[in-house]
Protein backbone atom coordinates (compact mmCIF):
# COMPACT_ATOMS: atom_id res chain seq x y z
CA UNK A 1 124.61 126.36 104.58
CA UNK A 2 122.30 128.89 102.97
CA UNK A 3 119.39 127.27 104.46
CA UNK A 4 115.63 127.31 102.64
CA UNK A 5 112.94 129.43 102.72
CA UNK A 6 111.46 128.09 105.87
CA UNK A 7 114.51 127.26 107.39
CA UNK A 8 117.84 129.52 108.59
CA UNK A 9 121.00 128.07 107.20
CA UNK A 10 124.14 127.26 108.97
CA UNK A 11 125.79 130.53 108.59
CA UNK A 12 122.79 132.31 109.58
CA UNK A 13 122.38 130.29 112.61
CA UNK A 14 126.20 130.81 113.97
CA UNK A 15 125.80 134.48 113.57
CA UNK A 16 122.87 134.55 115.57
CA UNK A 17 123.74 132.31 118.23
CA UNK A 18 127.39 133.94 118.74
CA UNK A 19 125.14 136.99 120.31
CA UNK A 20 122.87 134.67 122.85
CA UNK A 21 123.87 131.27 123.36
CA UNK A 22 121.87 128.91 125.20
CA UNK A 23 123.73 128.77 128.63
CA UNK A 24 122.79 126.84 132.16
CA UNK A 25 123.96 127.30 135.27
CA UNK A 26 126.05 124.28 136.49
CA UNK A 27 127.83 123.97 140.17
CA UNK A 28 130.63 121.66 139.71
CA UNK A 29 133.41 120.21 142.84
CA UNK A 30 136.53 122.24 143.86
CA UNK A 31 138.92 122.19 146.85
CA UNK A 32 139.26 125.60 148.13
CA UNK A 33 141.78 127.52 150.79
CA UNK A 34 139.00 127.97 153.24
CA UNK A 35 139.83 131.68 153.44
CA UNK A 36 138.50 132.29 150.17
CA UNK A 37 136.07 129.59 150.06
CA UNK A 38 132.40 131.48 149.01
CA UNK A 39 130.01 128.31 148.56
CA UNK A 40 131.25 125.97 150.70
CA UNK A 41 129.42 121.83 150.03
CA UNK A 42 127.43 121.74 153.59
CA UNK A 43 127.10 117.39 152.81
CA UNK A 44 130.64 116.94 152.21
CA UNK A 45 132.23 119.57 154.83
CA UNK A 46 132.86 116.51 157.09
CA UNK A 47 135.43 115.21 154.47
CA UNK A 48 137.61 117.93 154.73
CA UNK A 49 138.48 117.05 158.44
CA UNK A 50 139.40 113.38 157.61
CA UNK A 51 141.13 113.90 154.70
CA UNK A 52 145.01 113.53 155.09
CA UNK A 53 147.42 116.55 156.07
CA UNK A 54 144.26 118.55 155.59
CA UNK A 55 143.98 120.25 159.30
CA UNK A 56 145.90 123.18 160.82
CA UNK A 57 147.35 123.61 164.29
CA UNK A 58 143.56 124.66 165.05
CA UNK A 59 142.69 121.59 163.88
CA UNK A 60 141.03 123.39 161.57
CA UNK A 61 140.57 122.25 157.87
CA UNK A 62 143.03 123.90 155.23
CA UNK A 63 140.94 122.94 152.62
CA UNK A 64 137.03 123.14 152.13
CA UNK A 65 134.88 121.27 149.34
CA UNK A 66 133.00 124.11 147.63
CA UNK A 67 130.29 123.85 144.68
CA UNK A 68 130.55 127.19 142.93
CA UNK A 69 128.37 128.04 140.15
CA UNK A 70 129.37 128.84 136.64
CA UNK A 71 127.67 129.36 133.20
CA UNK A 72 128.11 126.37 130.75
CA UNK A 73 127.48 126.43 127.17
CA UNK A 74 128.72 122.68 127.11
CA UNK A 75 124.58 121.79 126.77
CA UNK A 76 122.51 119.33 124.63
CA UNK A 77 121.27 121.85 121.97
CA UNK A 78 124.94 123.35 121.41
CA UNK A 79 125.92 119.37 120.95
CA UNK A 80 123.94 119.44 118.27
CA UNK A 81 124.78 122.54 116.55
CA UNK A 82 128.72 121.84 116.87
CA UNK A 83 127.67 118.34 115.17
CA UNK A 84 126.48 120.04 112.41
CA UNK A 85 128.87 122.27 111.99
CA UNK A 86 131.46 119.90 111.97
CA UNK A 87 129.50 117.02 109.38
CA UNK A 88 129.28 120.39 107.37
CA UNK A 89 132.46 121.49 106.90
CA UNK A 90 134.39 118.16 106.93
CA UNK A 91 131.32 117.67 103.79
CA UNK A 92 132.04 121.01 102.01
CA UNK A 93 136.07 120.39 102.10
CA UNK A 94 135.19 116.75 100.41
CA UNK A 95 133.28 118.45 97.73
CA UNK A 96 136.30 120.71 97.49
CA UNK A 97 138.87 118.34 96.94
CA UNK A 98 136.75 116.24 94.38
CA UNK A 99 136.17 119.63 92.68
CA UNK A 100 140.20 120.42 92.54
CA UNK A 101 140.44 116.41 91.15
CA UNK A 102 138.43 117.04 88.27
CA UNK A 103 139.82 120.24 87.26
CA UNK A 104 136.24 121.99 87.52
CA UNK A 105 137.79 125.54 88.81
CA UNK A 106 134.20 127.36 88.81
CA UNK A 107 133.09 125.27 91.00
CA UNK A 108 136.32 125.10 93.02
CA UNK A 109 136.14 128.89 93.99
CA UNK A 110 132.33 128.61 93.83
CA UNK A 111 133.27 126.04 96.86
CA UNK A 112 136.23 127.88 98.50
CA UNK A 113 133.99 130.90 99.19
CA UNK A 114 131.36 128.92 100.95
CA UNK A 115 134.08 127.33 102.94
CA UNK A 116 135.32 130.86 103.56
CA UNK A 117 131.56 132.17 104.70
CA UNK A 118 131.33 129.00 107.12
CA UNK A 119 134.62 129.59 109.15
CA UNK A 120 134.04 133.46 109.49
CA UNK A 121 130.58 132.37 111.14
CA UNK A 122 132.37 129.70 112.96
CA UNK A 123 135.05 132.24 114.15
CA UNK A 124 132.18 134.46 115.38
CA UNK A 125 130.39 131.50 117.34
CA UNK A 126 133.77 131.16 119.68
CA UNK A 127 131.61 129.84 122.23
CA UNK A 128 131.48 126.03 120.51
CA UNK A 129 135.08 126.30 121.94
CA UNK A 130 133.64 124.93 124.91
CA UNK A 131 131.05 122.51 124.04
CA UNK A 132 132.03 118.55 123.47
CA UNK A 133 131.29 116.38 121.18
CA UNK A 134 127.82 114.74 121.20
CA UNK A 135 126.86 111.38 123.38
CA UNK A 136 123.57 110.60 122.22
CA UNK A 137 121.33 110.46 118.74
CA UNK A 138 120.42 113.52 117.56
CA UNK A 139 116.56 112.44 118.11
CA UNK A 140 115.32 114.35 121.51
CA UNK A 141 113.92 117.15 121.53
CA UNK A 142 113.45 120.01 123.77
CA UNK A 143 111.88 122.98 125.34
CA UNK A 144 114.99 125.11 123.39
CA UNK A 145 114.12 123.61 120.46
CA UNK A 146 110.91 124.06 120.00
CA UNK A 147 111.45 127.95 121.60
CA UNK A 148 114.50 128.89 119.85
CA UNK A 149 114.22 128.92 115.62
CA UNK A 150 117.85 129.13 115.44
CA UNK A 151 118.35 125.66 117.31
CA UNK A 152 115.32 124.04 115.83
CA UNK A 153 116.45 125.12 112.31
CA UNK A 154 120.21 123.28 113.74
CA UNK A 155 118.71 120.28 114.38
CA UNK A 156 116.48 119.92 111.09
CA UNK A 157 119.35 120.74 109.23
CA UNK A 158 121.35 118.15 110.88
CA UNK A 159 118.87 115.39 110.34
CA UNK A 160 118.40 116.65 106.59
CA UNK A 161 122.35 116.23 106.04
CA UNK A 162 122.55 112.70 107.96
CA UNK A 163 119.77 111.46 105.87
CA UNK A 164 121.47 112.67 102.28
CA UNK A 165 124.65 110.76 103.92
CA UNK A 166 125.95 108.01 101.38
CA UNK A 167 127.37 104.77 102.27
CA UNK A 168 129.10 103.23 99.46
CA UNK A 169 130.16 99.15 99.05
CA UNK A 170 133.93 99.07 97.66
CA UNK A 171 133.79 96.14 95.32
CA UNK A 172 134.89 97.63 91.54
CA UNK A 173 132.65 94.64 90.46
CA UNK A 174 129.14 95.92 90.83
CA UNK A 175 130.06 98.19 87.35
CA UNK A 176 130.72 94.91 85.82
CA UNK A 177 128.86 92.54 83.73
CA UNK A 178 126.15 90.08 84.85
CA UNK A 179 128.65 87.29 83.95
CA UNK A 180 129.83 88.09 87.49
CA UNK A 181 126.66 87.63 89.54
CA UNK A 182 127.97 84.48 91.34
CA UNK A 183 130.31 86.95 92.81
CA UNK A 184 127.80 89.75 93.22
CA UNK A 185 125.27 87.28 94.62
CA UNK A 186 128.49 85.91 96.89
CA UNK A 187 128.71 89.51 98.24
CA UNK A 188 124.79 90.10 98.99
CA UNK A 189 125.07 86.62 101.15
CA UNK A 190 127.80 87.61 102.78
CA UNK A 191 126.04 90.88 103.66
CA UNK A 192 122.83 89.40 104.70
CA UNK A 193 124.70 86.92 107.32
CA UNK A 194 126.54 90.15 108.76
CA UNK A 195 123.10 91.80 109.51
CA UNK A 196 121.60 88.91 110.85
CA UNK A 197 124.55 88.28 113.23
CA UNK A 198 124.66 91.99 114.42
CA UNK A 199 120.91 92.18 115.06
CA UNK A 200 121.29 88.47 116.80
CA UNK A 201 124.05 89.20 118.87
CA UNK A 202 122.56 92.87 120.16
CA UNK A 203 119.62 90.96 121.03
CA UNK A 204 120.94 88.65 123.03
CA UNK A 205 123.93 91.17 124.78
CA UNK A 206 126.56 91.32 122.52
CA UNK A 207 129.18 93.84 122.21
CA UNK A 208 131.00 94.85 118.89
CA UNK A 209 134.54 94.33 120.27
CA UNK A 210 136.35 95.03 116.51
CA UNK A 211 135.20 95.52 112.85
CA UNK A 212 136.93 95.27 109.66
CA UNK A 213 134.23 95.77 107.37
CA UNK A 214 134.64 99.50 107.02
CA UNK A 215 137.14 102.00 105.95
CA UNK A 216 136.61 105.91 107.08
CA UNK A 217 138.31 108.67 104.99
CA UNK A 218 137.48 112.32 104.93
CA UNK A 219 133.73 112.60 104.57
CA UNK A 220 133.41 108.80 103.04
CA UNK A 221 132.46 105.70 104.76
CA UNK A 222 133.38 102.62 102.30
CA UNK A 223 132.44 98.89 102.79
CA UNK A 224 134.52 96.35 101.88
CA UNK A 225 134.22 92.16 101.94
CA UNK A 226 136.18 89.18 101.34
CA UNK A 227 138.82 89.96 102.73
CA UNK A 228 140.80 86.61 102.99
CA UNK A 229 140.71 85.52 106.76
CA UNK A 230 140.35 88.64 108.55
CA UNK A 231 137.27 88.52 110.71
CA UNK A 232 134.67 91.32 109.27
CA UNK A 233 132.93 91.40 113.11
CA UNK A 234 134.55 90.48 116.49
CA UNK A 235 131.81 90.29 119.07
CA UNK A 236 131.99 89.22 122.90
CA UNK A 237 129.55 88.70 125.73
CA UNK A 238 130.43 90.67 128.57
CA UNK A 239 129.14 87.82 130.92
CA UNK A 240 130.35 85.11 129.84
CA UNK A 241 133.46 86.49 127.90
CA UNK A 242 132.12 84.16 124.75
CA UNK A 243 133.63 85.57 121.39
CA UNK A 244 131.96 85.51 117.64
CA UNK A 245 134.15 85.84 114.94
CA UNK A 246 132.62 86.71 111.66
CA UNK A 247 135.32 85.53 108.98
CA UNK A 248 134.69 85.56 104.97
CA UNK A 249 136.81 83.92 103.16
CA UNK A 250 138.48 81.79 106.46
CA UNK A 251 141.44 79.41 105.48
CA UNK A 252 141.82 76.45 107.53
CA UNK A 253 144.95 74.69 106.58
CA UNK A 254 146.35 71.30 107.41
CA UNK A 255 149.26 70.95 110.07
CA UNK A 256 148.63 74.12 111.92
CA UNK A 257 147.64 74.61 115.65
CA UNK A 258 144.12 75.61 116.31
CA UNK A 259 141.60 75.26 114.09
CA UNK A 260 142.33 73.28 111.15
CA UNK A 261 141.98 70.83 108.35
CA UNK A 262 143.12 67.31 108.28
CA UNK A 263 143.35 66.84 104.67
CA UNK A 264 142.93 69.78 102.54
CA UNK A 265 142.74 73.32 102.79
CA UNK A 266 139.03 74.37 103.17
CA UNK A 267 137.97 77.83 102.49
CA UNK A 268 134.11 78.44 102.97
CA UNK A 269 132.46 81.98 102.06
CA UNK A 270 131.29 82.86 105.60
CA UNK A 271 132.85 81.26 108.81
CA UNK A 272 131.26 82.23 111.93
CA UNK A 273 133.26 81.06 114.87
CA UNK A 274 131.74 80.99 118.34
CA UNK A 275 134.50 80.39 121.09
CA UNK A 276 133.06 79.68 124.79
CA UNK A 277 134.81 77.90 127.43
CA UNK A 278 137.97 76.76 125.67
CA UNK A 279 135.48 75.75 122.61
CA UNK A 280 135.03 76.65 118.99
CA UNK A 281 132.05 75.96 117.29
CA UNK A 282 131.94 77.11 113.74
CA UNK A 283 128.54 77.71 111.52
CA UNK A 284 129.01 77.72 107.79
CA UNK A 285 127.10 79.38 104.64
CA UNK A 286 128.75 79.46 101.22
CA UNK A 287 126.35 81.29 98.60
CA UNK A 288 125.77 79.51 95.70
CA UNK A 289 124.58 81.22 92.62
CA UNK A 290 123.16 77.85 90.77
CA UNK A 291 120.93 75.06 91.06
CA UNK A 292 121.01 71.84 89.40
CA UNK A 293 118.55 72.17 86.69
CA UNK A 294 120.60 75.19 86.10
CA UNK A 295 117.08 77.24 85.56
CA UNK A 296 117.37 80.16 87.58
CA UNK A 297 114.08 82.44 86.34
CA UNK A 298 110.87 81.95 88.70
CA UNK A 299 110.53 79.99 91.30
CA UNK A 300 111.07 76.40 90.39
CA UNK A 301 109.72 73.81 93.52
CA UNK A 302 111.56 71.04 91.30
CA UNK A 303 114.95 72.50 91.67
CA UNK A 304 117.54 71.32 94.09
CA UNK A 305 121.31 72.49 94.95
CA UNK A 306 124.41 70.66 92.93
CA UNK A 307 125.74 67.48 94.32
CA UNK A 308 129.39 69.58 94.55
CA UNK A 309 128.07 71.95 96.61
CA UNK A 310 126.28 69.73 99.07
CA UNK A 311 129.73 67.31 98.78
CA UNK A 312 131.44 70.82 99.70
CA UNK A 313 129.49 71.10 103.08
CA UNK A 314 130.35 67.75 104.04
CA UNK A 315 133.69 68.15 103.19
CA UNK A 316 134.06 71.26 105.43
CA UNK A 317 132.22 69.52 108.69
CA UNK A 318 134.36 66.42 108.58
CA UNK A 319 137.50 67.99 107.40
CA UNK A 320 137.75 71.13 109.72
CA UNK A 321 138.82 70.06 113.59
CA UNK A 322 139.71 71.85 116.49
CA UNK A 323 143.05 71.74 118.43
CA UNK A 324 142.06 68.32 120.10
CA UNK A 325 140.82 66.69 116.94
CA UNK A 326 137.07 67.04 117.20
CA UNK A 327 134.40 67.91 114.99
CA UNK A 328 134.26 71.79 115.39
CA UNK A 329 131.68 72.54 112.69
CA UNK A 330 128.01 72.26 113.77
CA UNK A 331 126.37 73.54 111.33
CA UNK A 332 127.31 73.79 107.37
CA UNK A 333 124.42 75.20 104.61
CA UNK A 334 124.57 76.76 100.98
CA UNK A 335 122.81 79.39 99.98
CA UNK A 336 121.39 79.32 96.72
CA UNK A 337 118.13 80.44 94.43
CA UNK A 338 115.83 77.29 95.10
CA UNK A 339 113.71 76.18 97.94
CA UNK A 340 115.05 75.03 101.33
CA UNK A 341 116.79 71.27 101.37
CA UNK A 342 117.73 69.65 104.84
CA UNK A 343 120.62 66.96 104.92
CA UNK A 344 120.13 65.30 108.09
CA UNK A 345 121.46 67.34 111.44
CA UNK A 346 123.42 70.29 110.25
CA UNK A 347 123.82 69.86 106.77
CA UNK A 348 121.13 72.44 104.53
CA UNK A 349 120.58 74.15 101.49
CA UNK A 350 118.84 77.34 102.19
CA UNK A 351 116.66 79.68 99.94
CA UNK A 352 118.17 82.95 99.16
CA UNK A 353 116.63 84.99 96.85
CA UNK A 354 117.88 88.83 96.52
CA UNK A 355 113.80 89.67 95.92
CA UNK A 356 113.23 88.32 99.53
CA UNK A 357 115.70 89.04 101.93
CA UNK A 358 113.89 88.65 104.73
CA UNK A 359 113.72 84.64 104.03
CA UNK A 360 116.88 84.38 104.16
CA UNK A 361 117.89 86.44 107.23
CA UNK A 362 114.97 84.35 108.99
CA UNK A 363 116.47 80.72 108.37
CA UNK A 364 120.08 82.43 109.24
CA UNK A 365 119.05 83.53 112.39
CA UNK A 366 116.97 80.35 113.35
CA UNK A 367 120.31 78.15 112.75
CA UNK A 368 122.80 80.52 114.94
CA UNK A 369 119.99 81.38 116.97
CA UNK A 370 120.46 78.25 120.01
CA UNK A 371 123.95 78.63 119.96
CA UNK A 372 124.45 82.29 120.70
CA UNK A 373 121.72 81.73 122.89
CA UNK A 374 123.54 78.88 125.18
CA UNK A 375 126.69 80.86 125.02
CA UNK A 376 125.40 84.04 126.53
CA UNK A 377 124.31 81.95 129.25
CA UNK A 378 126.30 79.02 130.03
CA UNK A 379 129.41 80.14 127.96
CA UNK A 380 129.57 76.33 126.17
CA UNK A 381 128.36 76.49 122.50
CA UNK A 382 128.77 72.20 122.58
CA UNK A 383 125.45 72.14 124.32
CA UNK A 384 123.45 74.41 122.45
């Protein structure tokens, strides 16, 4: 708000701008008594004579299309500025309210009175009344911003706040001891399979049709996972209509319609469901947080993944069915601390390690990789 030495702050920049805002001239459509008409649209004149109940007894037009021009203030550069106004004060009234919750009243009126400077200045810049909301990054830049301080100090003070911004994973047990790192580590897979199925799927066309993963409050984004059989990502393909489902925590029961078991319940970590053309095909990854030798430091080439686990992958591909009683999983893997383990056709044990990430999001994406493939194409994940 106060800015920096080199740089006007917010309430500096409203006050300025409320004198000379950066204005264009824009024509826009109207239909006009033809009387009064002043600019009339030469290209689209011949409308006016087809157009219906439009003609007099003349059989002249009652109505002319007309492009008048107007000032607009609804531009690019006041986008921005309205942006960071906005990210500003809905910031300052968090601080505020976190202030009033810990019963710190200097800071609480130290607080109030910014908010108080920043809507005066607001007030004064009435003109933002008329701008919209912004459509596009706030990453180009133009011949007003690199002219005009004010706006140039706008839009490096709106890049400066966006990059402070916080995003914060809900999950009360990243305070708690290491005893719980098979559920921490459980939470990093899960993590790692969402970004490699969101960069995937924009690659190949995807559209983000619903997310559960976050939850938006007043100046706070939080993340939250696990949360038992609601889908964390819905993506389709707008050609082919094909539909991911990212699901942690997925429950697929006996004796139900769909999707199910036919013994036991089976609940894997991560359940990505690709439906195409009436079929589901369902990749698996259940992080595992322990190997066999149970020696987790370094990087042991002699250790392998527990026999329960790899029994657990089995159990999901023969167990879980789709409505007409076939095989619907296609692909089932753990991932755990040791080196990679193949079972025969879609059956692994894949290296995750939180020190390299970017293993793991490479043998993720190489296993859904086909599939997504096929069914942005031929809408039939069988065939992939």
């Amino acid at each position: 708000m106060k800015g920096t030495g080199s740089r006007a702050g917010l309430v500096s920049i409203l006050q300025l701008l409320s004198q000379r805002p950066y204005e264009v001239l824009r024509a826009h459509e109207r239909w006009t008594d033809r009387q009064r008409a002043r600019r009339i649209d030469a290209a689209r004149l011949v409308q006016s004579f087809s157009r219906p109940a439009n003609l007099d007894a003349d059989q002249l037009p009652i109505l002319v299309p007309e492009r008048p021009v107007e000032h607009s203030v609804d531009v690019y550069e006041n986008r921005l500025l309205k942006t960071f106004y906005d990210q500003v004060d809905m910031r300052l009234r968090a601080v505020i309210r976190a202030l009033e919750r810990q019963n710190a009243e200097t800071l609480t009126e130290a607080g109030q009175r910014l908010l108080h400077r920043l809507t005066a200045a607001r007030r004064t810049a009435g003109f933002l009344d008329d701008v919209s909301e912004i459509t596009e990054p706030p990453s180009r830049v133009t011949m007003v911003l690199l002219k005009r301080g004010e706006y140039r100090a706008a839009l490096e003070g709106l890049l400066e706040l966006r990059r402070r911004a916080l995003v914060q994973l809900h999950e009360p047990a990243i305070g708690a001891p290491l005893a719980n790192l098979p559920f921490l580590y459980q939470s990093w897979g899960v993590l790692e399979a969402v970004i490699v199925v969101l960069e995937l799927a924009g690659d190949l066309g995807y559209q983000v049709r619903k997310e559960s993963l976050s939850r938006r409050g007043p100046g706070e984004l939080w993340i939250q996972l696990l949360r038992d059989g609601d889908p964390a990502i819905v993506l389709t393909h707008p050609k082919t209509q094909a539909v991911a489902r990212l699901i942690p925590q997925r429950r697929y029961s006996a004796n139900v319609a769909g999707v199910h078991s036919v013994s036991f319940a089976q609940i894997p970590d991560i359940a990505l469901e690709l439906t195409a053309n009436g079929r589901t095909a369902i990749y698996i990854f259940d992080p595992k947080y322990k190997l066999q030798s149970e020696d987790l430091e370094g990087e042991d080439p002699h250790a392998r993944p527990k026999k329960i686990d790899i029994d657990a992958m089995h159990s999901y591909r023969d167990a879980i069915r789709s409505q007409d009683g076939a095989h619907a999983v296609k692909y089932a893997a753990i991932l755990y601390p040791g080196p990679d383990q193949a079972y025969g056709d879609g059956l692994a044990a894949i290296r995750a390690r939180p020190s390299d990430p970017q293993g793991l999001e490479h043998s993720i994406r190489a296993a859904l990789y086909p599939a997504f493939a096929w069914a942005a194409t031929s809408a039939d994940p069988e065939h992939a």
